[in-house]
Protein backbone atom coordinates (compact mmCIF):
# COMPACT_ATOMS: atom_id res chain seq x y z
CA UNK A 1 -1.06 26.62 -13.64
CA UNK A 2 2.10 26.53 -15.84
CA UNK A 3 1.68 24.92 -19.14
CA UNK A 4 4.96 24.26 -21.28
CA UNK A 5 5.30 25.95 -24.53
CA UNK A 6 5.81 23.83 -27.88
CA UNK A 7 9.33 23.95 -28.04
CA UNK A 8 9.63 23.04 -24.50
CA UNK A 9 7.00 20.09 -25.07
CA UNK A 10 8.75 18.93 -28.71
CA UNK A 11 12.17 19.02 -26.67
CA UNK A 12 10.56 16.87 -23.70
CA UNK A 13 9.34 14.39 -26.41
CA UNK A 14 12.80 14.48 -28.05
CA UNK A 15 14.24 13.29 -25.01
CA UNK A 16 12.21 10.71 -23.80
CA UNK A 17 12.48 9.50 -26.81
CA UNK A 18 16.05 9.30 -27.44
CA UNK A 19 16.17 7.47 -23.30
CA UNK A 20 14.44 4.52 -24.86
CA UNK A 21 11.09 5.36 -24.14
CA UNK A 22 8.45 3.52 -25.65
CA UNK A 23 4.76 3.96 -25.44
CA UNK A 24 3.09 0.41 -23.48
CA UNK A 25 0.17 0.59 -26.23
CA UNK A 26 2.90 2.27 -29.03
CA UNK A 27 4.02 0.10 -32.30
CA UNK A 28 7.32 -1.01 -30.45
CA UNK A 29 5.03 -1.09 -26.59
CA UNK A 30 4.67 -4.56 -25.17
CA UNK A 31 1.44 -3.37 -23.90
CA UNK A 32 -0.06 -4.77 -27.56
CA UNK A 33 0.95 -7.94 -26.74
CA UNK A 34 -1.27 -8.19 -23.99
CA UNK A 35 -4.43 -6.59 -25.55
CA UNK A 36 -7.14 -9.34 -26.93
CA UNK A 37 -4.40 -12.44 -25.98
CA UNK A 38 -5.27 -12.46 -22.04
CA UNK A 39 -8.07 -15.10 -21.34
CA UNK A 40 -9.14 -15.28 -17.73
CA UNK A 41 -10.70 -18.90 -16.00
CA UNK A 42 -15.08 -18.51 -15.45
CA UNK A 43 -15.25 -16.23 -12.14
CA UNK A 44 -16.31 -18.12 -9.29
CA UNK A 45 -16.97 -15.34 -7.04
CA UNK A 46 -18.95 -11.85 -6.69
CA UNK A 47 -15.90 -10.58 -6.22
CA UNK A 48 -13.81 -12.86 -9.33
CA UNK A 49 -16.75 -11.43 -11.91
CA UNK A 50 -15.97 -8.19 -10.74
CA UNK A 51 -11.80 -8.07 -11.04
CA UNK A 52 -12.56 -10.27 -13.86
CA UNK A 53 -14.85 -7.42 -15.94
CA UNK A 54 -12.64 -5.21 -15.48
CA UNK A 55 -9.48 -6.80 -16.79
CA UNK A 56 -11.67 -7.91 -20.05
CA UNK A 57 -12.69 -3.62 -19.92
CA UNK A 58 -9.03 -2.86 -20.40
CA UNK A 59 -7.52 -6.20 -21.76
CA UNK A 60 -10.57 -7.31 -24.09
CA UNK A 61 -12.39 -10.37 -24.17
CA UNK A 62 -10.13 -13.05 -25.05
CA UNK A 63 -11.25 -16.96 -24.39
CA UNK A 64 -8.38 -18.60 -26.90
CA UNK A 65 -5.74 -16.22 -26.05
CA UNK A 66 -2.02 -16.90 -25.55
CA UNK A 67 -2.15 -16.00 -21.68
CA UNK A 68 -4.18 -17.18 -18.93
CA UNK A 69 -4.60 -15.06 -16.05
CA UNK A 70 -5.29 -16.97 -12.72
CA UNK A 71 -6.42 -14.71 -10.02
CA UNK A 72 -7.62 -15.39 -6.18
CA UNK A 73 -9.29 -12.74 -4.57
CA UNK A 74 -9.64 -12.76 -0.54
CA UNK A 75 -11.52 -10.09 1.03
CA UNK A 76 -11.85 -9.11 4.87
CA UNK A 77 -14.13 -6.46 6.63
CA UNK A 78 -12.89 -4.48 9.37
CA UNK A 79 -14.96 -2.05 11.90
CA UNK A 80 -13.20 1.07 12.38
CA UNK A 81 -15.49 3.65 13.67
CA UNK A 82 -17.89 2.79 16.76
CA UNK A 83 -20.58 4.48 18.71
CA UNK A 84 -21.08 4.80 22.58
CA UNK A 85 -23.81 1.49 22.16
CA UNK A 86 -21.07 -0.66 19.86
CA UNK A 87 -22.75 0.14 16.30
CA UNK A 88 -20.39 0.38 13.68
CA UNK A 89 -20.12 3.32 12.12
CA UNK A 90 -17.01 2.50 9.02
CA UNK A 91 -15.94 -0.20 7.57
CA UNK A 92 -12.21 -0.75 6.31
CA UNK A 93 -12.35 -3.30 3.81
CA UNK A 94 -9.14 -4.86 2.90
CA UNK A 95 -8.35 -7.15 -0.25
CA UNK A 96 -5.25 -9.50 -1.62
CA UNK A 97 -5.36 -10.78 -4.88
CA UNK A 98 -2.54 -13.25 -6.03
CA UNK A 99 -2.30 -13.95 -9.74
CA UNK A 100 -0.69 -16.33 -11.84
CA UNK A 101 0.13 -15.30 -15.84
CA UNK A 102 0.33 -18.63 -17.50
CA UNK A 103 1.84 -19.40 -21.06
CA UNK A 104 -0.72 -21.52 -22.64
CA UNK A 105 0.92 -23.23 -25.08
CA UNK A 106 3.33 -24.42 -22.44
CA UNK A 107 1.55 -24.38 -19.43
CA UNK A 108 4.27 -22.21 -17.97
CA UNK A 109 3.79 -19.39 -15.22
CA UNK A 110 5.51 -16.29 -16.75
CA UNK A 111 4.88 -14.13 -14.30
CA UNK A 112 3.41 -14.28 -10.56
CA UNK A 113 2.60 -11.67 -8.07
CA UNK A 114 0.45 -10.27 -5.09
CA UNK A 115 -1.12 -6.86 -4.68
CA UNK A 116 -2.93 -5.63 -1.82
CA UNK A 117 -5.14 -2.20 -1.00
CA UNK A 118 -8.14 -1.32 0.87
CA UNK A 119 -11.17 0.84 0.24
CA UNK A 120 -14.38 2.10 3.29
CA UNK A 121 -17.62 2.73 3.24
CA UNK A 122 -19.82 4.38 6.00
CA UNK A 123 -22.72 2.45 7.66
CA UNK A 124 -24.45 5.48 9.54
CA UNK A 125 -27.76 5.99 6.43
CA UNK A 126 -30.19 3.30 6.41
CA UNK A 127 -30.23 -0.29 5.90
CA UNK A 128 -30.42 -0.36 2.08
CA UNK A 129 -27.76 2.50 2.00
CA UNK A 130 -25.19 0.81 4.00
CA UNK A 131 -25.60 -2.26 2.06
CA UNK A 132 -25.51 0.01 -1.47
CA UNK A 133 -22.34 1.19 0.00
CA UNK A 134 -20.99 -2.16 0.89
CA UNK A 135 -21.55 -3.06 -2.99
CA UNK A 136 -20.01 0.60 -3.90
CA UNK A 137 -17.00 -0.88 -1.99
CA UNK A 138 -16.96 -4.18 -3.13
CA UNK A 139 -16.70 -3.09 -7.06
CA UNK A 140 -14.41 0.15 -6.21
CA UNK A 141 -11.95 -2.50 -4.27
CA UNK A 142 -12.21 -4.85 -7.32
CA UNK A 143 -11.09 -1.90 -9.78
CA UNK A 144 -8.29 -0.96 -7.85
CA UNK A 145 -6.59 -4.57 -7.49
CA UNK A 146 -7.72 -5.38 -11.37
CA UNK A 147 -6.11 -1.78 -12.39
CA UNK A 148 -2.66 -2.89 -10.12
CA UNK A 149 -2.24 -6.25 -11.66
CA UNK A 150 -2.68 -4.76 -15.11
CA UNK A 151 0.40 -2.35 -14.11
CA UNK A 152 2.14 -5.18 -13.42
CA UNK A 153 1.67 -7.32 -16.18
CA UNK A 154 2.31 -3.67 -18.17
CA UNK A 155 5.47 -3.10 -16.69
CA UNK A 156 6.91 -6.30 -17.65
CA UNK A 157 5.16 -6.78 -21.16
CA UNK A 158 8.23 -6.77 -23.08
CA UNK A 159 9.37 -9.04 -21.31
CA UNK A 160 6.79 -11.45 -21.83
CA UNK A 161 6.15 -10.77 -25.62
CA UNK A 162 10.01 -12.19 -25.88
């Protein structure tokens, strides 16, 4: 595995610095902006709790905060794999979440979006492991649309702290 050398890595830092680049979390980031000033609306799902704990893992806990962050979550379970008598033997499950970032103090929507991806699980152990891997699913699924609509409010964070 090639590793860069210090001069080669203090050059690479020169230069992303001088191209305007600016840590998300860094004093200058709009990622800071975010942090502890996101509250989110009392989950009224399985699958709202979920998406919802993890936006408070990487946003923090933040009831009075400048933002509100409206999400709703659709899910929808799809057989892919079958066996000669019709059992099941994967599921595909697919899930959209549409959120809303609302200024608070003005009721505004500042920013809007939909993301979309899918996770499986396998249904061939027993009962109580299939439906341990439905759950497995269910959380990993919420993770990876809570983790996309944090990029998104990341990328445009500057944009909102303005």
């Amino acid at each position: 595995m090639w590793l860069p050398d210090r001069r080669t890595f203090l050059i690479s830092l020169a230069a992303l610095g001088g191209c305007g680049f600016t840590p998300v979390y860094g004093p200058q980031g709009g990622g800071s902006a975010l942090l502890d000033n996101v509250a989110l609306p009392e989950p009224d799902s399985p699958e709202q709790y979920l998406l919802h704990r993890r936006l408070e893992e990487r946003l923090g806990r933040a009831p009075g905060g400048a933002y509100l962050l409206q999400v709703a979550v659709e899910t929808e379970s799809q057989g892919l794999g079958a066996l000669a008598d019709g059992n099941i033997t994967r599921v595909r499950l697919q899930g959209t979440a549409v959120y809303t970032l609302r200024d608070r103090a003005r009721g505004a929507a500042r920013l809007r979006g939909t993301t979309e991806s899918f996770t499986a699980y396998s249904t061939t152990g027993s009962t109580a492991a299939t439906q341990s891997a439905e759950r497995d699913a269910e959380e990993r699924l919420m993770v990876i649309l809570a983790d996309q609509i944090l990029d998104e409010l990341l990328l445009h964070a500057a944009e909102l702290a303005q």
